[in-house]
Protein backbone atom coordinates (compact mmCIF):
# COMPACT_ATOMS: atom_id res chain seq x y z
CA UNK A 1 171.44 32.38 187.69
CA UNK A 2 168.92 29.40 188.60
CA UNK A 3 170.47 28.62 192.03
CA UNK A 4 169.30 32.06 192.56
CA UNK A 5 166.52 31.99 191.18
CA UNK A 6 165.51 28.61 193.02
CA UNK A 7 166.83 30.55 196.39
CA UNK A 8 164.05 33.20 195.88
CA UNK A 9 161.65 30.21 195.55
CA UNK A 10 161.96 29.81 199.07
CA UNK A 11 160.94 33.09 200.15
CA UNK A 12 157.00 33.58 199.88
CA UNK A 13 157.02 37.08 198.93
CA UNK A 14 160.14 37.13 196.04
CA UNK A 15 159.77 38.99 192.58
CA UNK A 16 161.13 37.45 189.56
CA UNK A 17 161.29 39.56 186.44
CA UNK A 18 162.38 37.89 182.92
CA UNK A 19 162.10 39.92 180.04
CA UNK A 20 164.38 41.01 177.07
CA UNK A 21 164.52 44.68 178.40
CA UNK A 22 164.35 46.06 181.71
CA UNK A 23 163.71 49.78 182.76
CA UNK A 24 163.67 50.55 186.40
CA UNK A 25 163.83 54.40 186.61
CA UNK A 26 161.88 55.12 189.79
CA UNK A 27 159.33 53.75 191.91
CA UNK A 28 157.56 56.34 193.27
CA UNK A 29 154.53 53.97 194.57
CA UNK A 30 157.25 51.69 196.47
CA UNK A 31 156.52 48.62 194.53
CA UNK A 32 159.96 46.88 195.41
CA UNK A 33 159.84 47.56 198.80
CA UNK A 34 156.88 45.10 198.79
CA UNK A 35 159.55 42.11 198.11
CA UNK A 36 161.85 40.33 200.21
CA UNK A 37 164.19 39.39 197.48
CA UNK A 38 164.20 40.44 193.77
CA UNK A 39 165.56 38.57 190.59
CA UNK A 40 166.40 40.29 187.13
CA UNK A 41 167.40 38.29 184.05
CA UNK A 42 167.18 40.42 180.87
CA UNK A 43 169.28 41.05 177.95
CA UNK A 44 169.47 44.69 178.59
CA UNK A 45 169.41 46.64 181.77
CA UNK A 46 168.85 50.61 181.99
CA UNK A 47 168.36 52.07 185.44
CA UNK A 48 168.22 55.80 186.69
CA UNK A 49 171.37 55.57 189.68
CA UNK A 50 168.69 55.98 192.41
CA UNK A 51 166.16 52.97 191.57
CA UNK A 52 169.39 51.14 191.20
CA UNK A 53 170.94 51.94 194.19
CA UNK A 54 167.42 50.65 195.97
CA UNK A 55 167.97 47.31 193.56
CA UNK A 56 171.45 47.34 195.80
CA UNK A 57 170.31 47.92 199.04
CA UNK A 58 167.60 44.90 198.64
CA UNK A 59 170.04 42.39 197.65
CA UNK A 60 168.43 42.05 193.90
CA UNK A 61 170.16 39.07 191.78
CA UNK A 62 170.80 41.35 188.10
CA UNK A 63 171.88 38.95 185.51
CA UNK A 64 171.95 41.22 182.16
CA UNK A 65 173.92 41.17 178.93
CA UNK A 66 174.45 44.95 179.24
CA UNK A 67 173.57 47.82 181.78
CA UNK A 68 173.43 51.45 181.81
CA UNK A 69 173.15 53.26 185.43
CA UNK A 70 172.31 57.05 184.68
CA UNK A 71 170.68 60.02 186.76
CA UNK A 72 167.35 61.12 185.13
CA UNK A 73 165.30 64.05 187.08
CA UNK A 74 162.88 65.19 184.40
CA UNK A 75 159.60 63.54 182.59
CA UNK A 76 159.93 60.70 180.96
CA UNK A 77 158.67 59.69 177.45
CA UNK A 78 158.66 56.50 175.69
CA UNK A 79 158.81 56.01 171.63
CA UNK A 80 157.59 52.72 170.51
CA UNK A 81 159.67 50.85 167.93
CA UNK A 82 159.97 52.59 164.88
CA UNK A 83 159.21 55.87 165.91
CA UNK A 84 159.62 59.16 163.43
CA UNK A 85 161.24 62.11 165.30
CA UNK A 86 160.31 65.14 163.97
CA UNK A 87 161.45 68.68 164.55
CA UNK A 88 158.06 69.59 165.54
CA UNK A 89 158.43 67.20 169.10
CA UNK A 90 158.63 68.88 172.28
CA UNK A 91 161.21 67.06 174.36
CA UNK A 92 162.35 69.97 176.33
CA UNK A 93 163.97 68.92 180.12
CA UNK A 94 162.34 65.31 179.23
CA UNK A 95 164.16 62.08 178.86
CA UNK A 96 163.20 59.31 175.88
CA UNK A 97 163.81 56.23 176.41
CA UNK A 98 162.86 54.10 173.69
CA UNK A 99 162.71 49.64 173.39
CA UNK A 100 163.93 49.74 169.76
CA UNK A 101 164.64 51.39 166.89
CA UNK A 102 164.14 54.91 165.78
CA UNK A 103 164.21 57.23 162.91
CA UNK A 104 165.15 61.04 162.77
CA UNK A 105 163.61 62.77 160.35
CA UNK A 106 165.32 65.93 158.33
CA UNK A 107 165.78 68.60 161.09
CA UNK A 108 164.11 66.21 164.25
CA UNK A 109 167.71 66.76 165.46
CA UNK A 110 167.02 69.48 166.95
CA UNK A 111 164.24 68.06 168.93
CA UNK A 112 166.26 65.14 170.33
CA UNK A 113 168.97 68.72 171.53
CA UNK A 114 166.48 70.10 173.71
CA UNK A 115 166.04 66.64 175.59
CA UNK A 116 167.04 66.08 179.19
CA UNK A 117 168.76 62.69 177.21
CA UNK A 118 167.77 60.11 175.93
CA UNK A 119 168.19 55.94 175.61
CA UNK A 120 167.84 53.84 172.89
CA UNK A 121 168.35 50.42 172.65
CA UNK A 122 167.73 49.51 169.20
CA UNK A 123 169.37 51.77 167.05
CA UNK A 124 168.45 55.96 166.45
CA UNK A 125 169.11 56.33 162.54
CA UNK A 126 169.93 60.12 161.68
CA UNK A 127 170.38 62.03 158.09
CA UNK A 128 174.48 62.48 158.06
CA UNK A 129 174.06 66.02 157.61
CA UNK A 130 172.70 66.56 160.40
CA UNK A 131 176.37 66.16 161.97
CA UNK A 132 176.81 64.15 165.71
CA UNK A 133 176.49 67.35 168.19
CA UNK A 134 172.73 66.71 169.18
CA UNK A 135 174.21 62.93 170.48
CA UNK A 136 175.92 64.21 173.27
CA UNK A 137 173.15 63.24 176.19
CA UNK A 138 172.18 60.02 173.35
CA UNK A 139 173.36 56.88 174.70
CA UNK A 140 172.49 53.47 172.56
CA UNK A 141 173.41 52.62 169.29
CA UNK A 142 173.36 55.27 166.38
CA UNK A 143 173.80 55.30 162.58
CA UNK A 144 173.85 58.47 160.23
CA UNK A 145 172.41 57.74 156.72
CA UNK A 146 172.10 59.91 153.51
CA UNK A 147 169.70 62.96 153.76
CA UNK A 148 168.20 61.94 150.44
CA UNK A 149 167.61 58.19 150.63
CA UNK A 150 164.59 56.19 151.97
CA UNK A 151 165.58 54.14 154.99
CA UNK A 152 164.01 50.52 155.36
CA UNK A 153 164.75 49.11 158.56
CA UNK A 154 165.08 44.95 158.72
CA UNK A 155 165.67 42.82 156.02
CA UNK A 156 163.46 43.26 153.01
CA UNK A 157 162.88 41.15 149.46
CA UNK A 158 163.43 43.20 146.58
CA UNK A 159 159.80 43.20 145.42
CA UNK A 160 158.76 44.56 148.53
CA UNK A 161 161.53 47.71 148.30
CA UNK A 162 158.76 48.41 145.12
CA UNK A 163 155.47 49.42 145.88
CA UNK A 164 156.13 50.60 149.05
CA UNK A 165 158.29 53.59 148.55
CA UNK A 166 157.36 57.10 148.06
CA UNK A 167 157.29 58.19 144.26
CA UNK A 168 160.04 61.01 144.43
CA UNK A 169 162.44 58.70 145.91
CA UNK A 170 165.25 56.53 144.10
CA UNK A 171 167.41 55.74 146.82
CA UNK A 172 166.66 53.01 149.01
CA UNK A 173 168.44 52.99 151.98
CA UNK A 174 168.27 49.41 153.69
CA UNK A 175 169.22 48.35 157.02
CA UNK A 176 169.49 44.91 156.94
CA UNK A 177 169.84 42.58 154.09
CA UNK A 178 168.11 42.58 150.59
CA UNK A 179 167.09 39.01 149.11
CA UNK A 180 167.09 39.22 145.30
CA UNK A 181 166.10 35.69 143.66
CA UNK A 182 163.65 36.56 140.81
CA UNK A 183 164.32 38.52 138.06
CA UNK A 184 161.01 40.05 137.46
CA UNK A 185 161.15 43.29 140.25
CA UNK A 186 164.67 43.30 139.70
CA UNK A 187 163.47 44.17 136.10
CA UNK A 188 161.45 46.97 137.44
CA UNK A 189 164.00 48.42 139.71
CA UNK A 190 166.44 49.23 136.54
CA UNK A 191 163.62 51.14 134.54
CA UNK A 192 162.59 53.15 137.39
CA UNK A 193 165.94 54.33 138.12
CA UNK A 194 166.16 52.93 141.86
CA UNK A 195 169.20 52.00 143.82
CA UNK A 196 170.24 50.62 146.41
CA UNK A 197 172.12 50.53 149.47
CA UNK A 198 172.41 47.63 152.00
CA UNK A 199 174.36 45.81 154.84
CA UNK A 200 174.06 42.95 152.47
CA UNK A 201 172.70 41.15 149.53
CA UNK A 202 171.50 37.93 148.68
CA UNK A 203 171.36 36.87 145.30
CA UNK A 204 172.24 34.87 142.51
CA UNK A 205 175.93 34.97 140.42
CA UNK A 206 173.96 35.67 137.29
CA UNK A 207 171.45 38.36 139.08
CA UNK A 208 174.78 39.63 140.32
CA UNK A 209 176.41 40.28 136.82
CA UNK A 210 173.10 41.50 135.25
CA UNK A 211 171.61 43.90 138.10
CA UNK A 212 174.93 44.07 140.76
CA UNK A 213 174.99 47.93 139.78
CA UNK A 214 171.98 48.81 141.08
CA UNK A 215 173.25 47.64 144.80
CA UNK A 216 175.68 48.87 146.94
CA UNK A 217 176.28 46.19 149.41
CA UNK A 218 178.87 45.74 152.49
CA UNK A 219 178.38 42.07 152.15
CA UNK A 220 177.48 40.07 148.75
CA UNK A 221 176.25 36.44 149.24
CA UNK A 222 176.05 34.77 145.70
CA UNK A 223 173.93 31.64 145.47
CA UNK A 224 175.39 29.61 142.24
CA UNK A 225 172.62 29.38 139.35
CA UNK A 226 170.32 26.53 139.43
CA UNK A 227 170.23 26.06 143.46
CA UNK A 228 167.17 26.22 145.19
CA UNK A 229 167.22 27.71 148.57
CA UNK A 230 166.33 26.54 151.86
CA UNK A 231 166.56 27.99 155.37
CA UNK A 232 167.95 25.11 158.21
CA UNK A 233 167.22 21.82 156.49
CA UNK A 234 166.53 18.15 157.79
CA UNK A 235 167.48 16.17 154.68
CA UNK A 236 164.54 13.53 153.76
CA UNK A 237 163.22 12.03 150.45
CA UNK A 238 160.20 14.54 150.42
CA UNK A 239 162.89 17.45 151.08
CA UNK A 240 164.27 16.60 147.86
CA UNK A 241 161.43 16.37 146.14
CA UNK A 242 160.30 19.72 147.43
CA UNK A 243 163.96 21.95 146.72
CA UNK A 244 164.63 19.95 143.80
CA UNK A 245 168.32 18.09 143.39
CA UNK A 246 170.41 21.17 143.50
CA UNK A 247 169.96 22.93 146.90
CA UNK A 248 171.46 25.73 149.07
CA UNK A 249 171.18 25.47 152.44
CA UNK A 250 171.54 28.90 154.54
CA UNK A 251 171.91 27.54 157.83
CA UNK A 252 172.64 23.77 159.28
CA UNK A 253 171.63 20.60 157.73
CA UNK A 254 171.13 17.08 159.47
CA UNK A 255 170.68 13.81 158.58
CA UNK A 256 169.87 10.66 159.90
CA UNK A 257 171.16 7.01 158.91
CA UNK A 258 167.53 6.29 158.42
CA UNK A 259 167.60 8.94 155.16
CA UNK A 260 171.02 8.54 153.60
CA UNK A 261 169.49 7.32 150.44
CA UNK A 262 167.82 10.31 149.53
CA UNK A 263 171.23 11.84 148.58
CA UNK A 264 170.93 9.24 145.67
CA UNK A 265 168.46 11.66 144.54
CA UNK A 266 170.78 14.89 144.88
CA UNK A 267 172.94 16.51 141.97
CA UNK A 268 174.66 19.15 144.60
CA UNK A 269 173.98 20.86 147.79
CA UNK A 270 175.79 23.49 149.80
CA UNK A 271 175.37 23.71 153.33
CA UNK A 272 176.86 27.07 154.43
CA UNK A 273 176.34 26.35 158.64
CA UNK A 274 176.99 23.11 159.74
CA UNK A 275 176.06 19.50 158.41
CA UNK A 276 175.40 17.02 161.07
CA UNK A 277 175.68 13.56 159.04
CA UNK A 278 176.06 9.88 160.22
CA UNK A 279 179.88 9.01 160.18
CA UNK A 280 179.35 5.90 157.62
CA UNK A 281 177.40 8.26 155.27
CA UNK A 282 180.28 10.64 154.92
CA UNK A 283 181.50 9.35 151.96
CA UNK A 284 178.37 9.53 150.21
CA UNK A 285 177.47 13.23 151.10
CA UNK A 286 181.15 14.18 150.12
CA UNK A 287 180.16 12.98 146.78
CA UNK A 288 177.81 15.49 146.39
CA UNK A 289 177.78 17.68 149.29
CA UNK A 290 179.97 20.19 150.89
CA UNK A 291 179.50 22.19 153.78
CA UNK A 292 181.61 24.96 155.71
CA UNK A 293 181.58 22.89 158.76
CA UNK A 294 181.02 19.08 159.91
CA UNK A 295 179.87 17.17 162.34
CA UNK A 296 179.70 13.36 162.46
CA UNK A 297 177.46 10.94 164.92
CA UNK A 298 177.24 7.56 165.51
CA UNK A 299 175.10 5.63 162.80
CA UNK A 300 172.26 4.65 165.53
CA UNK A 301 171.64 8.33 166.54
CA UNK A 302 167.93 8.94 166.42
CA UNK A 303 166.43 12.22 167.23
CA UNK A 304 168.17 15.46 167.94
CA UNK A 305 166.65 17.22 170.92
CA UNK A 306 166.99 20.93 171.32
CA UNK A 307 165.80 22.68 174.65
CA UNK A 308 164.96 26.14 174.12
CA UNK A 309 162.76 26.98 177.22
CA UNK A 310 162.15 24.34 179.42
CA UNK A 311 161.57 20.95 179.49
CA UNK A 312 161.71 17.59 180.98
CA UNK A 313 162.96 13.69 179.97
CA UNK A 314 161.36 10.78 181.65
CA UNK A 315 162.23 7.66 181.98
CA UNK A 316 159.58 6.05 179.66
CA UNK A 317 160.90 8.48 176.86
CA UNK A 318 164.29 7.55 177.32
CA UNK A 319 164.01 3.36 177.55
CA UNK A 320 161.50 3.98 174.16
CA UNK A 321 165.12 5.28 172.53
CA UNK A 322 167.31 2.16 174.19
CA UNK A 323 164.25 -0.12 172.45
CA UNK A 324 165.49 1.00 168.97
CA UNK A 325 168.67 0.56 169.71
CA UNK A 326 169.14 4.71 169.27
CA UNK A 327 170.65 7.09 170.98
CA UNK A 328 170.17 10.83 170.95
CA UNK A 329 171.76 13.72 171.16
CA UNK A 330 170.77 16.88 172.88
CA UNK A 331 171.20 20.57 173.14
CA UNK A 332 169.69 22.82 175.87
CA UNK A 333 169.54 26.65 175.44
CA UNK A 334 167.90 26.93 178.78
CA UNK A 335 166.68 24.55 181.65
CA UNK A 336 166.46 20.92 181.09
CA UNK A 337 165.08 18.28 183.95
CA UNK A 338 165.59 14.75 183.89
CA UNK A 339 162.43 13.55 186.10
CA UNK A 340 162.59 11.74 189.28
CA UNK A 341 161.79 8.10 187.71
CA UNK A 342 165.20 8.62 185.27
CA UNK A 343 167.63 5.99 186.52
CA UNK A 344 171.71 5.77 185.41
CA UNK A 345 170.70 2.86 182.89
CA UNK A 346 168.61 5.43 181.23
CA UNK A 347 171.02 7.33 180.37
CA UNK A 348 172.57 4.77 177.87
CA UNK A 349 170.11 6.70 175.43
CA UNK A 350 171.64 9.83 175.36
CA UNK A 351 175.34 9.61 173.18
CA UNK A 352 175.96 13.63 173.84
CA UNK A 353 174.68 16.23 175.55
CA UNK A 354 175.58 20.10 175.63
CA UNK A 355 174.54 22.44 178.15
CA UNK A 356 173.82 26.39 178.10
CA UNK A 357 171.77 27.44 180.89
CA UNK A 358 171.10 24.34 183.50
CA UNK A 359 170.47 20.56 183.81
CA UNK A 360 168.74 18.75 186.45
CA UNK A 361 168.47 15.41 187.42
CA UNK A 362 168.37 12.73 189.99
CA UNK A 363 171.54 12.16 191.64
CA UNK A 364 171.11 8.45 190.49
CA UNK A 365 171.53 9.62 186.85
CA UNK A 366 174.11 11.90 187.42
CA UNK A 367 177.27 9.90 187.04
CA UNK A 368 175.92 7.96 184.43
CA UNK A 369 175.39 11.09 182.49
CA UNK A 370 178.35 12.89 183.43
CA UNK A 371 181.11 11.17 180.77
CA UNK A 372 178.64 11.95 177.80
CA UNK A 373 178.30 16.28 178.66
CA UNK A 374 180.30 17.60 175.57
CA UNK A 375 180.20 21.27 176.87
CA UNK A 376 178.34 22.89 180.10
CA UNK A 377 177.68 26.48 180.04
CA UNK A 378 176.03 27.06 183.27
CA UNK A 379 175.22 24.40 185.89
CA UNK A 380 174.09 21.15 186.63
CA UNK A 381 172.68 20.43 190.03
CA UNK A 382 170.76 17.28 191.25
CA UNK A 383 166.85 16.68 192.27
CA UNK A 384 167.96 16.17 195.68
CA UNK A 385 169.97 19.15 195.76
CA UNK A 386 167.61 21.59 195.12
CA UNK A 387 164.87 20.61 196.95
CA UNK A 388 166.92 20.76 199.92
CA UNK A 389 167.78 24.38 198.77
CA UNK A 390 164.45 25.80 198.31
CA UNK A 391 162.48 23.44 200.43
CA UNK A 392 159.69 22.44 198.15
CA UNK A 393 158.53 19.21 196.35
CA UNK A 394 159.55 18.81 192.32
CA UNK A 395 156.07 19.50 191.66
CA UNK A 396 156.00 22.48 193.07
CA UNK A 397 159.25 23.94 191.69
CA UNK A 398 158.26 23.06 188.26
CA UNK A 399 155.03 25.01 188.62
CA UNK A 400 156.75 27.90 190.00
CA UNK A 401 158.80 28.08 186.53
CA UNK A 402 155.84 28.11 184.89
CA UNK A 403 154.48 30.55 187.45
CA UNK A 404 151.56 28.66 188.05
CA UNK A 405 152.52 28.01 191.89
CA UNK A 406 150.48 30.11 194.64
CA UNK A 407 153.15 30.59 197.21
CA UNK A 408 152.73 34.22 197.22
CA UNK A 409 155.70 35.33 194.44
CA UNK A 410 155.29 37.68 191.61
CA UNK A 411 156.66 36.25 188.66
CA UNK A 412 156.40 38.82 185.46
CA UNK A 413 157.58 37.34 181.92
CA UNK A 414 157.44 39.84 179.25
CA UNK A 415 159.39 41.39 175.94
CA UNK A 416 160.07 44.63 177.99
CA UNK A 417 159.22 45.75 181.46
CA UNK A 418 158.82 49.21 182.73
CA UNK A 419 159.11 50.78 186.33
CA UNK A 420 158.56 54.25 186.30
């Protein structure tokens, strides 16, 4: 994907769209035939047959998680996120397409029938007695739910599922997960005769035992009485202070050599991702730790870098680490550079490195680096290497990523993006 993305650098008149959702479904002003070559990289593709096939004939790089190629002739409408279809719509010979999420209300079925078709790529909730014939032109996810319940869409505390629901209805309907960790609106649920239904539920073993009837859960996550919880924790002495010494952690914990002694300080804690923890203080977080999966570094790790994005290491950065004696580990979700002053005795400060998406550096570096890349998803390519390819100075690539360069591209970066 960035080798050819970094092709289209070279060509002055190039479009590069990044977004999370994509809809080409016709250009009727010829906007793509303005560009000499075209780059999509989205998470989800939908294209009427005939803009694709134009996408085709101009050589267009399409790197998508999914895609959907489907003939559309009549108007087209889009719902925003969240929308309430009603029988009351007119969607007759149109086509919906819609960027999340969706709600059918009692008879709106018969709405959505008349429709050309339709696209949705969140999900289109529906009441199950409304049956599945009006899905036949739906494509998209889709999930009935009961005709009499309230539906909540995303995950939801319980004291908000309380003032925020119509009067004359009892049955919550929740898609997504329900957090339950005080007692008071659970309290309040039980004498106003709700209930609730969920993908899952997060409370407490006692909550569970007291109020567990009033849920109907796919999933139950009990968190043992007397934990405080935390989301992804970096274990310190002011952590501690703040969750108390009994904590549940929800995600992944880490800690450095530098802050083993604040587990002096803790009674339990449960780490239900993964605990990254200095091999020599293993013993001493086994003492009062546990966590459904472990990793151990070296004792003079320092700091954990994680590249979502871009970014760049120099060398100044990287002989600070070697100063402390550290090393450190990094992660990249995305495109990491190594800048043209990083030399291979730099890279004595980095102990492990894993790659999804792409690493560059200076073909100096490279070799050095190479026997400390745990995992590479993607690619690694060299300074040298891709200037040849695209012809330009590092400066100028790295402003073209942040589509600051003037070299005559269009690059568009947006949630969703829209051709019609």
């Amino acid at each position: 994907m960035l080798e050819q993305l970094l092709s289209n650098m070279k060509d002055e008149n190039g479009l590069n769209i990044n977004c999370g959702e994509a809809f080409i479904l016709s250009d009727k002003e010829g906007f793509l035939d303005k560009f000499e070559g075209i780059s999509i990289n989205c998470g989800t593709l939908f294209a009427s047959s005939k803009a694709y096939a134009k996408l085709m004939a101009k050589n267009a790089s399409i790197n998508s998680g999914s895609s959907t190629i489907r003939e559309i002739s009549g108007e087209i409408i889009q719902l925003e996120a969240g929308a309430t279809i009603t029988e009351d719509m007119d969607f007759t010979d149109k086509f919906i397409i819609s960027t999340g999420n969706a709600i059918v209300k009692n008879n709106g079925g018969k709405a959505l029938a008349k429709a050309e078709g339709a696209h949705f790529n969140g999900k289109l909730f529906y009441p199950e007695e409304l049956g599945s014939a009006f899905l036949a032109n739906i494509t998209g996810g889709k999930k009935p739910y009961p005709q009499d319940a309230h539906l909540v869409l995303g995950n939801k505390k319980i004291d908000e599922l309380l003032f925020s629901i119509p009067v004359d209805k009892t049955h919550i309907w929740v898609h997504g997960e329900i957090t339950a960790l005080d007692e008071a609106p659970l309290i309040k649920a039980r004498e106003k005769g709700l209930r609730y239904a969920c993908g899952s539920l997060f409370t407490t073993e006692s909550f569970d035992e007291k109020y567990g009837n009033l849920f109907t859960a796919e999933k139950r996550t009990l968190v043992p009485d007397g934990f405080d919880v935390a989301p992804d924790l970096s274990l310190t002495a002011g952590e501690v202070a703040l969750y108390g010494p009994r904590i549940y952690v929800r995600g992944d914990l880490t800690l450095e050599k530098k802050n083993e002694d604040c587990l002096g300080s803790v009674e339990s804690i449960i780490v239900k991702g993964k605990a990254t923890i200095p091999a020599s203080s293993a013993k001493a977080f086994r003492a009062v730790g546990k966590a459904d999966e472990y990793e151990l570094v070296e004792d003079n790790v320092g700091e954990h870098i994680k590249v979502n994005g871009f970014q760049t290491i120099g060398h100044d950065h990287l002989q600070a680490v070697i100063a402390k004696g550290e090393t450190i580990r990094v992660k990249v979700n995305g495109v990491l550079l190594f800048d043209e002053g990083v030399t291979a005795d730099d890279m004595d400060a980095i102990s492990l490195l894993k790659v999804n998406g792409a690493l560059i550096l200076p073909d100096a570096a490279q070799g050095a680096l190479t026997p400390k890349i745990e995992k590479v998803n993607g690619m690694i390519n060299s300074i040298e290497s891709i200037t040849k390819l695209t012809g330009m100075t590092l400066p100028e690539i790295l402003a073209k990523f942040a589509g600051t360069a003037n070299t005559g591209g269009t690059n568009i970066n947006t949630g969703i993006y829209i051709l019609v």
